[in-house]
N, C-alpha and C. Protein backbone atom coordinates (compact mmCIF):
# COMPACT_ATOMS: atom_id res chain seq x y z
N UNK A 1 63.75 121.24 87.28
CA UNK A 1 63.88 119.80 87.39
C UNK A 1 62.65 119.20 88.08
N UNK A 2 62.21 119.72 89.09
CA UNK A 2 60.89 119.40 89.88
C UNK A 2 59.62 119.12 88.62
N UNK A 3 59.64 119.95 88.12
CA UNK A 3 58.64 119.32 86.42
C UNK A 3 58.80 118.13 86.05
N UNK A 4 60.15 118.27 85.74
CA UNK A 4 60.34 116.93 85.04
C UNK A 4 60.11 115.86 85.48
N UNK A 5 60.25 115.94 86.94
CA UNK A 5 59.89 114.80 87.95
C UNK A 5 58.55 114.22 87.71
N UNK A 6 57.98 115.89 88.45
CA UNK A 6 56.26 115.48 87.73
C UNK A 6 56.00 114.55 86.42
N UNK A 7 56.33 115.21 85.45
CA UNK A 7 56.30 114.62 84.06
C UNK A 7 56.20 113.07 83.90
N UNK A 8 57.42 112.58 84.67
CA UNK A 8 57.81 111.12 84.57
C UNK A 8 56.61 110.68 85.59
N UNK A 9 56.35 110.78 86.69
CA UNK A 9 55.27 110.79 87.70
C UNK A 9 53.77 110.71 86.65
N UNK A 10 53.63 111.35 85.88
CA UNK A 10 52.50 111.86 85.45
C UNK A 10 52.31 110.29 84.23
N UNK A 11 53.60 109.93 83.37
CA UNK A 11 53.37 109.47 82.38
C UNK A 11 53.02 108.04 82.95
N UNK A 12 54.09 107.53 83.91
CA UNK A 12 53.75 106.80 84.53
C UNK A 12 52.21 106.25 85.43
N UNK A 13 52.04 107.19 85.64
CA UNK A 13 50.28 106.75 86.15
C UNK A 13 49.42 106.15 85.47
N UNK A 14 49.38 107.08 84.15
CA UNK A 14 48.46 106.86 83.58
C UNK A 14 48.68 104.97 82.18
N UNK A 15 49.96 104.97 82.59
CA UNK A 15 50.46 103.31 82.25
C UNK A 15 48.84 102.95 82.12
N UNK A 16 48.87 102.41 83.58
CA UNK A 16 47.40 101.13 83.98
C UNK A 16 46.53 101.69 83.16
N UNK A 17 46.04 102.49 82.71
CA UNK A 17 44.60 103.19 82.15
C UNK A 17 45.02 102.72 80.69
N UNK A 18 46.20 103.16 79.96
CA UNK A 18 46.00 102.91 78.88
C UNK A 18 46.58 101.46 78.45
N UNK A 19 46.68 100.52 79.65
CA UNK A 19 46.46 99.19 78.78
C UNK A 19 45.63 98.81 78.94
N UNK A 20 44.33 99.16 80.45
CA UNK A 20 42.88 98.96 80.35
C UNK A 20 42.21 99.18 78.89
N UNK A 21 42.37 100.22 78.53
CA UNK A 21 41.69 100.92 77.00
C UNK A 21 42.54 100.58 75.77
N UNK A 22 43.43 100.04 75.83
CA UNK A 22 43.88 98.94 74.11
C UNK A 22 43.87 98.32 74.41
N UNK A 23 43.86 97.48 75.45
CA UNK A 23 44.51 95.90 76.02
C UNK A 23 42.71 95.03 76.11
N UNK A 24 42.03 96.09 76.80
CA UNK A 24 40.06 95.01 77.23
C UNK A 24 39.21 96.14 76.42
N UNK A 25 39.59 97.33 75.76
CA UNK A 25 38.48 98.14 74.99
C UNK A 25 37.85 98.55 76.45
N UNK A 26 38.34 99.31 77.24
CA UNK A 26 37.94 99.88 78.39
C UNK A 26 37.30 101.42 78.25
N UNK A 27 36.35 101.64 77.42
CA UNK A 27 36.16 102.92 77.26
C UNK A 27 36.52 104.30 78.50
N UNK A 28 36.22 104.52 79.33
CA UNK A 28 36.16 105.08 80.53
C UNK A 28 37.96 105.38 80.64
N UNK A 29 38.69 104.26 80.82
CA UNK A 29 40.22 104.12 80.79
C UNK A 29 40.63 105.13 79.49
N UNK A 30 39.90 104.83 78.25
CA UNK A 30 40.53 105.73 77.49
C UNK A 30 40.53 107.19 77.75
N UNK A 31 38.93 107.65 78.47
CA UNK A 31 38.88 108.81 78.64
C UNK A 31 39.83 109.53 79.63
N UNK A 32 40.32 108.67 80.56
CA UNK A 32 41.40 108.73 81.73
C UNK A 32 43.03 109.22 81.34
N UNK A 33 43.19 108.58 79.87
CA UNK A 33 44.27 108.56 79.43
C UNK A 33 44.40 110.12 78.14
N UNK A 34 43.11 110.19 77.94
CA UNK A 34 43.39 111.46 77.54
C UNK A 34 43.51 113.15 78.04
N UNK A 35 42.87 112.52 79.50
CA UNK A 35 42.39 113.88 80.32
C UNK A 35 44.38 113.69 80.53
N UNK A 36 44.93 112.71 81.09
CA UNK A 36 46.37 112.50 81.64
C UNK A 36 47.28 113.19 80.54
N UNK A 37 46.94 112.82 79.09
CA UNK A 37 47.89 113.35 78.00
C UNK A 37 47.78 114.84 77.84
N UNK A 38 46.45 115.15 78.12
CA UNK A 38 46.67 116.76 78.06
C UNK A 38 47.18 117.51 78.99
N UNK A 39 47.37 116.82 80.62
CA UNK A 39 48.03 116.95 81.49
C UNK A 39 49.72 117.48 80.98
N UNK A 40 50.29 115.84 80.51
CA UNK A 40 51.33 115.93 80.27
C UNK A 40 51.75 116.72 78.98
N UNK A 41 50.91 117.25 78.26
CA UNK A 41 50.81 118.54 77.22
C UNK A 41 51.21 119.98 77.60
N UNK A 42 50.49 120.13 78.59
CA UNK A 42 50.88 121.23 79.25
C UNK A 42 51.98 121.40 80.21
N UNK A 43 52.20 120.11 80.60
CA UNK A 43 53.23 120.24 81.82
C UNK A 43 54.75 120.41 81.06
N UNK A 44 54.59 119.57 79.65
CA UNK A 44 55.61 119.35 78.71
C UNK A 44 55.94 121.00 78.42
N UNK A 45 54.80 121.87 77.83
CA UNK A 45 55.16 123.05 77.75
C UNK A 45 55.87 123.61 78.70
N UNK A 46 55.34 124.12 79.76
CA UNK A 46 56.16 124.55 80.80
C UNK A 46 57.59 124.32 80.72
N UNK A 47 57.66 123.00 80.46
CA UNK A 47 59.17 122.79 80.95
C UNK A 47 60.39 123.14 79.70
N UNK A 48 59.38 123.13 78.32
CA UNK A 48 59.78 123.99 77.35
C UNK A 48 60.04 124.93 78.05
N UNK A 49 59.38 126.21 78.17
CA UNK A 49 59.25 127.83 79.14
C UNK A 49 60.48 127.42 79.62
N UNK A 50 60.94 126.75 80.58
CA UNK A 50 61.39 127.13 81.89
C UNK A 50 63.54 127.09 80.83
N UNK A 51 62.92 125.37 80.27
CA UNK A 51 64.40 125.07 79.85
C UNK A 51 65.09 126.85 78.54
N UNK A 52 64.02 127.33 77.86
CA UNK A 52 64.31 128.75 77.17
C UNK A 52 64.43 129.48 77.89
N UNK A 53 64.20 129.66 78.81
CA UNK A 53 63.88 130.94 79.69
C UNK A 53 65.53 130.83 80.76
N UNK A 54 65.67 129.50 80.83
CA UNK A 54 67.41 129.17 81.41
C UNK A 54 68.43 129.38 80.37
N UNK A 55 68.18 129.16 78.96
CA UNK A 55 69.06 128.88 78.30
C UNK A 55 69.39 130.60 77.94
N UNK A 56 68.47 131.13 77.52
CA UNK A 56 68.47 132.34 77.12
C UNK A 56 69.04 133.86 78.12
N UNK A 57 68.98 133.06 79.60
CA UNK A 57 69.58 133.85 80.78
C UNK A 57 71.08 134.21 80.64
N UNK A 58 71.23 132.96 80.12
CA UNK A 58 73.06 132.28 79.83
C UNK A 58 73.82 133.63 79.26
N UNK A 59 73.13 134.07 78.34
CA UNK A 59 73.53 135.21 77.00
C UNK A 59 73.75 136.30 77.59
């Protein structure tokens, strides 16, 4: 659950950046928002891992 927290934490930040970069053509903001998405790429995996790795204990 502590992931997931992160996750929401994570998507949330990066809000402000990506209406800088569609909202004024903020180049820099965009780059901000992609370093953040690959963030939340990986963090997303993990929590894939963790939720299989619980479900599959069950059995």
């Amino acid at each position: 659950m502590e992931n997931y927290v992160k996750l929401k934490e994570l998507v949330a930040s990066i809000e402000a950046d990506a209406d800088k970069f569609f909202n004024n053509g903020n180049s820099a903001a965009g780059t901000r928002v992609r370093k953040g998405l690959q963030e939340i790429k990986t963090l997303a995996q993990e929590i894939r891992n963790e939720v299989t790795a619980k479900k599959n204990s069950g059995k």
